[in-house]
C-alpha atoms as a PDB file:
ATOM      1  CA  UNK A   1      22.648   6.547 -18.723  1.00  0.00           C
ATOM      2  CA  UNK A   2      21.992   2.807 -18.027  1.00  0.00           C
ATOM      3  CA  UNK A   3      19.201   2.951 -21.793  1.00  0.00           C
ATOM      4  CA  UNK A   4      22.043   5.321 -23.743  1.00  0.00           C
ATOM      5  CA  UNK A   5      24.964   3.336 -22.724  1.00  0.00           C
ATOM      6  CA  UNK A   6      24.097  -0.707 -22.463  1.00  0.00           C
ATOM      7  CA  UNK A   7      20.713  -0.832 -24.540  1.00  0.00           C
ATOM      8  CA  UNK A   8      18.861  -2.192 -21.555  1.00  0.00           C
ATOM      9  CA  UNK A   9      16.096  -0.481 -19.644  1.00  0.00           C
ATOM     10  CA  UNK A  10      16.172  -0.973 -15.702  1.00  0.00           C
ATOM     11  CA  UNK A  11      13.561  -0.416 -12.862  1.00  0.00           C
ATOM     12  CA  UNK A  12      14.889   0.886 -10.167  1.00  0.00           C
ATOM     13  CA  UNK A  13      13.524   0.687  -6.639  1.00  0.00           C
ATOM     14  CA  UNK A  14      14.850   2.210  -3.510  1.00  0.00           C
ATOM     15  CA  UNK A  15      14.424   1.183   0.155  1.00  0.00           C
ATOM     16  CA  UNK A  16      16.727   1.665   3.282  1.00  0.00           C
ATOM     17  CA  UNK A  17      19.240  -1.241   4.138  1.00  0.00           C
ATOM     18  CA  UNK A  18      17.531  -2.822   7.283  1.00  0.00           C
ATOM     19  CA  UNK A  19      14.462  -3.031   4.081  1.00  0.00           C
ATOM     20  CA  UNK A  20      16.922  -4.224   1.299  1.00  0.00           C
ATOM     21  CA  UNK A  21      17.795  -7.188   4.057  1.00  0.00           C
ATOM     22  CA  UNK A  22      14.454  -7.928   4.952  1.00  0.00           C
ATOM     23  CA  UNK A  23      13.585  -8.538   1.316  1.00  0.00           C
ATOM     24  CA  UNK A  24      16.389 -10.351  -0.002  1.00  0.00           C
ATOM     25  CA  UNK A  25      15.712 -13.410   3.410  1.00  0.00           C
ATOM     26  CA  UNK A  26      12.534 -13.121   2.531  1.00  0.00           C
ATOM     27  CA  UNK A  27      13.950 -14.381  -0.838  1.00  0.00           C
ATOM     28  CA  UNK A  28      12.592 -11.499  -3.321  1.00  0.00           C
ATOM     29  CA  UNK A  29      15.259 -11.341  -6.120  1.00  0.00           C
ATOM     30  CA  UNK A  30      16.470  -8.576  -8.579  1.00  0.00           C
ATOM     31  CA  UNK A  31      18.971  -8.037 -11.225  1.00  0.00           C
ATOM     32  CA  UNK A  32      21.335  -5.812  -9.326  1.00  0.00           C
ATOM     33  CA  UNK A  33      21.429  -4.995  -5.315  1.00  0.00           C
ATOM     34  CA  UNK A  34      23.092  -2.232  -5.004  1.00  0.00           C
ATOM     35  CA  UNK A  35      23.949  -1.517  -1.082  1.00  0.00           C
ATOM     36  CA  UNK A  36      25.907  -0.941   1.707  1.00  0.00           C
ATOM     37  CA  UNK A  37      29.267  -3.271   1.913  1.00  0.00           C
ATOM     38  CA  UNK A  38      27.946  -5.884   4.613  1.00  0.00           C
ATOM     39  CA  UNK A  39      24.351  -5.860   3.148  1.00  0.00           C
ATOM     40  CA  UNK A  40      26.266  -7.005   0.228  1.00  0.00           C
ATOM     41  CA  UNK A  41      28.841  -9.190   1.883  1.00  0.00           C
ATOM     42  CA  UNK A  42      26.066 -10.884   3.989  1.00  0.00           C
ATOM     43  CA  UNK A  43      23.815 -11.692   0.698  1.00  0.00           C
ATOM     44  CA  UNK A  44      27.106 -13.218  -0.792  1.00  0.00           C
ATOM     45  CA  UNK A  45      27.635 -15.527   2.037  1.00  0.00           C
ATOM     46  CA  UNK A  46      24.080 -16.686   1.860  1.00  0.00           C
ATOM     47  CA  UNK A  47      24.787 -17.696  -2.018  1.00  0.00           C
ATOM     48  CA  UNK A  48      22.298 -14.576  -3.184  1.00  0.00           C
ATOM     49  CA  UNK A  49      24.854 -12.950  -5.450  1.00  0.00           C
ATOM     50  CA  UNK A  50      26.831 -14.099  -8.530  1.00  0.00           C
ATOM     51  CA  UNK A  51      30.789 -14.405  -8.082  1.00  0.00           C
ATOM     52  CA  UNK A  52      33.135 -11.912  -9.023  1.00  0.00           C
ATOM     53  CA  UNK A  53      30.285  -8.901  -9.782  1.00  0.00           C
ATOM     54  CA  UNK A  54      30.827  -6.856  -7.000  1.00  0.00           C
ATOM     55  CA  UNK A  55      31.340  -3.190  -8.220  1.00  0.00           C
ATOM     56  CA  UNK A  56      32.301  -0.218  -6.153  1.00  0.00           C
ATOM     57  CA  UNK A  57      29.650   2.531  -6.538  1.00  0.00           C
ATOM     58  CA  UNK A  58      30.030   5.173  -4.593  1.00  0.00           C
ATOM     59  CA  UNK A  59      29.387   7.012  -1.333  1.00  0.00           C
ATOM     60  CA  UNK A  60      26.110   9.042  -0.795  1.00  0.00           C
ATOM     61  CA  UNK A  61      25.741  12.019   1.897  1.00  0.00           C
ATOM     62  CA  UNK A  62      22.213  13.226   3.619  1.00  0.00           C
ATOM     63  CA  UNK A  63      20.582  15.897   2.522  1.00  0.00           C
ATOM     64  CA  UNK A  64      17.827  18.494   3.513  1.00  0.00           C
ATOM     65  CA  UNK A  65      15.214  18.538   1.539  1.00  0.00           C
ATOM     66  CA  UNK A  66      11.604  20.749   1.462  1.00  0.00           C
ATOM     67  CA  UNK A  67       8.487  20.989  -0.908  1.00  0.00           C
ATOM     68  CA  UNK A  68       8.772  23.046  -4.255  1.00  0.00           C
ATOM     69  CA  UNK A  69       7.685  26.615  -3.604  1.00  0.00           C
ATOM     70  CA  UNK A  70       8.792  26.714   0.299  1.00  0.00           C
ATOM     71  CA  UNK A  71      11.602  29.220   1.700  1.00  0.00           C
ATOM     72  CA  UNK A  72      14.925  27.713   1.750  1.00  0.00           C
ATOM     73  CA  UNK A  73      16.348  27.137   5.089  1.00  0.00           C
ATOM     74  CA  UNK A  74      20.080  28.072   5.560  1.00  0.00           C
ATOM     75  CA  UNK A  75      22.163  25.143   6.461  1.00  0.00           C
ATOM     76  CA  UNK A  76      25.220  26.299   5.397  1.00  0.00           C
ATOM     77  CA  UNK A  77      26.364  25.725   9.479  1.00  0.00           C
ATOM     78  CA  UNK A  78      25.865  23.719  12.189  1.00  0.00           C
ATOM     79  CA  UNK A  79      24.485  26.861  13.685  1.00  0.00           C
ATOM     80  CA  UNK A  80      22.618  28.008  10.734  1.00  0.00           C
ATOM     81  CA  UNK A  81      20.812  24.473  10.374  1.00  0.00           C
ATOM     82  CA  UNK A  82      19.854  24.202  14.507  1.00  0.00           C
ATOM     83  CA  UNK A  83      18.088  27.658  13.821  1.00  0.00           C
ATOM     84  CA  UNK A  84      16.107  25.989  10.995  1.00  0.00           C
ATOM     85  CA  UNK A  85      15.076  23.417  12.195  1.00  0.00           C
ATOM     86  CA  UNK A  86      13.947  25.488  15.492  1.00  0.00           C
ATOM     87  CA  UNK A  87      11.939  27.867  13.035  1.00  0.00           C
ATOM     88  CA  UNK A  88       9.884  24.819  10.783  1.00  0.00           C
ATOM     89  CA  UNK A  89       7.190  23.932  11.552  1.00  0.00           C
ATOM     90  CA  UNK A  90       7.781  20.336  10.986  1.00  0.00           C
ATOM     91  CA  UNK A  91      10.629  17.629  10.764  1.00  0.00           C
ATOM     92  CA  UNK A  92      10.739  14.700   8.934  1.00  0.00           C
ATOM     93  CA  UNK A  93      13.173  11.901   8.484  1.00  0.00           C
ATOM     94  CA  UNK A  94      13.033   8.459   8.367  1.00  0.00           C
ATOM     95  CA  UNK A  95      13.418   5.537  11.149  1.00  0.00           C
ATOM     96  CA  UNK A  96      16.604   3.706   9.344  1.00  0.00           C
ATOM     97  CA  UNK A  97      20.176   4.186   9.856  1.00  0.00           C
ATOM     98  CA  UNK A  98      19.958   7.689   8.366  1.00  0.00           C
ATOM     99  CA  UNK A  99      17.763   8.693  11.297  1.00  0.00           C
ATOM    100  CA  UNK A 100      19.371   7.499  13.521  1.00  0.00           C
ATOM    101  CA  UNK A 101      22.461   9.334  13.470  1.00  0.00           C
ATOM    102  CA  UNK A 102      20.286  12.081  13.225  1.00  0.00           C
ATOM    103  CA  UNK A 103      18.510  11.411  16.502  1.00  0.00           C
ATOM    104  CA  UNK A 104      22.240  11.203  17.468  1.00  0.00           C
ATOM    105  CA  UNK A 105      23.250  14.697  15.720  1.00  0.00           C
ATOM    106  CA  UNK A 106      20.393  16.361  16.823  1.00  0.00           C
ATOM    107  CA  UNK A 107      20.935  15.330  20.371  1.00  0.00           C
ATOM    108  CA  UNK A 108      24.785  16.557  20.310  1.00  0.00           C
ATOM    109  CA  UNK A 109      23.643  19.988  19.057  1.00  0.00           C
ATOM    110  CA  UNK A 110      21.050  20.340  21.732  1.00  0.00           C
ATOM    111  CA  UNK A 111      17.494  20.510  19.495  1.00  0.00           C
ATOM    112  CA  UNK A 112      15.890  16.590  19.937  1.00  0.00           C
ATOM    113  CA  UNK A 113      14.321  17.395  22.739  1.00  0.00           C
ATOM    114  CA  UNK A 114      12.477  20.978  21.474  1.00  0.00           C
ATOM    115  CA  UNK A 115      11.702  19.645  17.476  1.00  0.00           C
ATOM    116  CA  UNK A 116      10.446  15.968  18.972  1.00  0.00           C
ATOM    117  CA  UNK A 117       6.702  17.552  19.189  1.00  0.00           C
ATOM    118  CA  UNK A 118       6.939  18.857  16.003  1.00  0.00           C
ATOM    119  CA  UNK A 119       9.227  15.684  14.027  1.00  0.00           C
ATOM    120  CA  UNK A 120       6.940  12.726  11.795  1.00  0.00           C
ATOM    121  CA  UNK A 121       9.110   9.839  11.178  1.00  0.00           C
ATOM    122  CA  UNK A 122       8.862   6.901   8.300  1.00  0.00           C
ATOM    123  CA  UNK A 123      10.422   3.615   7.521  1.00  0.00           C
ATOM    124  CA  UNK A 124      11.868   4.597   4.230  1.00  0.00           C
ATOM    125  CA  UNK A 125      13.002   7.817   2.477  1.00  0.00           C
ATOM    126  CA  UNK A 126       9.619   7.553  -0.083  1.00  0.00           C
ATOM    127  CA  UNK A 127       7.292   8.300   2.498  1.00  0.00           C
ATOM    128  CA  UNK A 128       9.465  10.855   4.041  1.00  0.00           C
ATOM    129  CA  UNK A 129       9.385  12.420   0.198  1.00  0.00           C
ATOM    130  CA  UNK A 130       5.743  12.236  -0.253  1.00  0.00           C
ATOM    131  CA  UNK A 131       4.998  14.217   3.165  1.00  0.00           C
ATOM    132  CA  UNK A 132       7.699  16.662   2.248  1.00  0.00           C
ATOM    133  CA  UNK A 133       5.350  17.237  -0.564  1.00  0.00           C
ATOM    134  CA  UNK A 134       2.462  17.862   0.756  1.00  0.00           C
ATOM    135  CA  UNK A 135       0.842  20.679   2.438  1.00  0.00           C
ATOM    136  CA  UNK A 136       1.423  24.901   3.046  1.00  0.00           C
ATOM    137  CA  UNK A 137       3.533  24.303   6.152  1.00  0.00           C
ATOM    138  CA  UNK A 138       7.075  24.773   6.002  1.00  0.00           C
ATOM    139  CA  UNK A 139       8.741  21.248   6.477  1.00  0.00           C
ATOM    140  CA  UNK A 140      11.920  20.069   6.765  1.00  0.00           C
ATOM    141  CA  UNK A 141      12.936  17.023   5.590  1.00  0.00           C
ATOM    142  CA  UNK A 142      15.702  14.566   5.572  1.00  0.00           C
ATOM    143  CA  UNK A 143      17.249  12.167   3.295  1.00  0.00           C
ATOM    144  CA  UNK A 144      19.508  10.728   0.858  1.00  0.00           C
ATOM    145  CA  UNK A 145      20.993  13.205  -1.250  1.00  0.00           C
ATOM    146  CA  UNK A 146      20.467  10.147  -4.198  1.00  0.00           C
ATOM    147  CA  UNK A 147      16.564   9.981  -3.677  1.00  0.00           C
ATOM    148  CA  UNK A 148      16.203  13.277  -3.002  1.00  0.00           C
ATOM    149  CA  UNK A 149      17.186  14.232  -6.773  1.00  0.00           C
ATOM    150  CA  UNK A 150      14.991  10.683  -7.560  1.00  0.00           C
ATOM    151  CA  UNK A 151      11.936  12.689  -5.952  1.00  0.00           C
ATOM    152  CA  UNK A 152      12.986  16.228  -7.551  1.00  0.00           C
ATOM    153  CA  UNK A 153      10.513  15.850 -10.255  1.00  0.00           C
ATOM    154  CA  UNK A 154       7.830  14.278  -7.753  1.00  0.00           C
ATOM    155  CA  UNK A 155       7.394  18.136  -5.813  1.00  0.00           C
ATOM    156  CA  UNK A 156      10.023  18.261  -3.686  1.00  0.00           C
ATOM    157  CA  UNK A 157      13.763  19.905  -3.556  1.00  0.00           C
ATOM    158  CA  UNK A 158      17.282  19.363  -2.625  1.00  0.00           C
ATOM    159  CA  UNK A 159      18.218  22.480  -0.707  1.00  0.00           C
ATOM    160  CA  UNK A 160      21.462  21.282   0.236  1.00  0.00           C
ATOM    161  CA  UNK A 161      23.827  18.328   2.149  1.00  0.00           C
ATOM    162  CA  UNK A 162      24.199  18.200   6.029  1.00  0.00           C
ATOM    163  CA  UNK A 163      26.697  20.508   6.877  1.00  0.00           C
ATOM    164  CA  UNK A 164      30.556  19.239   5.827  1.00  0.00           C
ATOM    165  CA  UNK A 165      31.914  18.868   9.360  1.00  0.00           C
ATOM    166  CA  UNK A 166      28.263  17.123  10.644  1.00  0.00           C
ATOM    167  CA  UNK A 167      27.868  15.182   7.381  1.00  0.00           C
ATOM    168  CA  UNK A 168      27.221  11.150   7.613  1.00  0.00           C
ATOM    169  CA  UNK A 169      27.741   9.399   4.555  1.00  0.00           C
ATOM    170  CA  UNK A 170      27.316   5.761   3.751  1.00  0.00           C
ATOM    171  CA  UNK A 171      29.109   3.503   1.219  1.00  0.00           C
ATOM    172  CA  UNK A 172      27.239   1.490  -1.280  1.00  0.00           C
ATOM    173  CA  UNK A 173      28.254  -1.883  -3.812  1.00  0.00           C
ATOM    174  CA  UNK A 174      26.578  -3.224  -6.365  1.00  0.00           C
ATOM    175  CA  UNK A 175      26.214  -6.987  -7.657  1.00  0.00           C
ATOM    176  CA  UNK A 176      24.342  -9.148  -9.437  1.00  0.00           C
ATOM    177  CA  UNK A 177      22.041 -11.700  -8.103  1.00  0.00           C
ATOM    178  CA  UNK A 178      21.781 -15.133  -8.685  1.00  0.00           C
ATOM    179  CA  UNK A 179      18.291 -15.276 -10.043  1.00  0.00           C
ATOM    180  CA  UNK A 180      19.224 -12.578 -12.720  1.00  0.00           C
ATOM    181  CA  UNK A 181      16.910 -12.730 -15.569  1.00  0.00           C
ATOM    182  CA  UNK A 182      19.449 -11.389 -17.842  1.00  0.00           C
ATOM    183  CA  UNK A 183      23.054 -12.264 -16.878  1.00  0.00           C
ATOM    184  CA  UNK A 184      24.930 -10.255 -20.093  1.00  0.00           C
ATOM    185  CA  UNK A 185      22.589  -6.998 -19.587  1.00  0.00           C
ATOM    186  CA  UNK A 186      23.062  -6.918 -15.900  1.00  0.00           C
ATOM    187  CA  UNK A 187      27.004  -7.545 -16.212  1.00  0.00           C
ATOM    188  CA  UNK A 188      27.133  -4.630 -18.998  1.00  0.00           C
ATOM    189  CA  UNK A 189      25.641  -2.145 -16.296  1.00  0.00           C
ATOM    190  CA  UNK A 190      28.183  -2.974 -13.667  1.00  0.00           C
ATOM    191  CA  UNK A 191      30.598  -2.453 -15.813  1.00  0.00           C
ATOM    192  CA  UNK A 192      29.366   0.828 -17.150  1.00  0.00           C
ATOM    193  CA  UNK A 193      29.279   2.234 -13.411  1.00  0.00           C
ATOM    194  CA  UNK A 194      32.934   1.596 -13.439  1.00  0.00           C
ATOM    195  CA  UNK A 195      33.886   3.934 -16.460  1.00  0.00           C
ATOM    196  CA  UNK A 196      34.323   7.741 -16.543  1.00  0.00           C
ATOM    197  CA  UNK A 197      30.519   8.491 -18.008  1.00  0.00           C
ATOM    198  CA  UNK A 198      29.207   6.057 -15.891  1.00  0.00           C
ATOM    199  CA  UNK A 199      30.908   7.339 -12.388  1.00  0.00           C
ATOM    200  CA  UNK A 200      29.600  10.833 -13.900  1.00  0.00           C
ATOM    201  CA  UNK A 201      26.576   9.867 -14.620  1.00  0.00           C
ATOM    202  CA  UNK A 202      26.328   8.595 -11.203  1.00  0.00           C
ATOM    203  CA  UNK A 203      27.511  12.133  -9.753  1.00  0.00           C
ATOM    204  CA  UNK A 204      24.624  13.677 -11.305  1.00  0.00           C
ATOM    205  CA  UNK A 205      22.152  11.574  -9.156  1.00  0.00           C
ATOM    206  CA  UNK A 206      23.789  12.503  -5.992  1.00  0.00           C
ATOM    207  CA  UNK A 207      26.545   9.859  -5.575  1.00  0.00           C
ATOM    208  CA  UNK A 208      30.074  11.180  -4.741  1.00  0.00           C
END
């Protein structure tokens, strides 16, 4: 979309928020952070972001996610989900907000306790991909519904998101920093993700 519509080719990285904070006071700088609103609002406070280029992206859901070839699990309950995650033989999901309200959901539906043995946990949502990957056993994995579909072509699969009335979904913004390398290019993105194709476009990679 970003190539097709603007002209300009972006890189795009992804990393939880408590990493996309850790990076930005450690001063690394990009064209475009695109995050949660108070990751955004703090960085704008601390004179890291242009004026007047915050955009309203979207709001992303978790997923399940498990290696291509593997059974699918049915999630398509709360009930349904506790009895596949009781069944696989492993859990993964990463350390970061995300997991935590999973440590939190699990708990409330009574499983933390028996899949603890059998759950690996990462930092961020790559490694938590990669594993997913890898191996015969059957896995299930957690994350983003947005790099989930990043990682579809990397051996793994979005089976589905967390159940509607257990969902958790987090809000993102995007701006432009001050260090931009290309002011114009990076202003004709966020303005792109503001039009029909681009909030479409957007859709596609797992942002509702």
């Amino acid at each position: 979309m970003v190539k097709r519509e603007t002209g300009h080719d972006f890189r795009t990285q992804f990393a939880t928020t408590p990493q996309i904070v850790q990076r930005l006071a450690a001063g690394e700088a990009f064209d475009i952070v695109i995050a949660p609103p108070d990751a955004i609002t703090q960085a704008a406070k601390d004179g890291k972001l242009a004026a007047d280029t915050r955009v309203m992206v979207g709001r992303v859901g978790a997923g399940i996610v498990v290696r291509n070839g593997a059974s699918v699990p049915d999630i398509a309950s709360v009930d349904a989900l506790k009895r596949s995650l009781l069944a696989a033989d492993s859990v993964v999901y990463n350390t970061a907000s995300s997991g935590i309200y999973l440590d939190k959901l699990f708990e409330k539906i009574g499983i933390l306790e028996q899949i603890k043995a059998k759950t690996t946990r990462y930092p961020g949502g790559a490694a938590v991909m990669e594993h997913v990957g890898k191996g015969k056993e059957t896995k299930s994995g957690f994350g983003a519904i947005t790099e989930i579909k990043a990682y579809e072509t990397k051996g793994v699969k979005l089976v589905g998101p967390l159940p509607a009335d257990v969902q958790n979904y987090t809000s993102y913004e995007a701006a432009m920093m001050t260090g931009a390398m290309s002011p114009e290019a990076v202003k004709a993105v966020l303005n792109q993700m503001a039009t029909p194709a681009g909030k479409a476009a957007l859709r596609r990679g797992g942002m509702e």
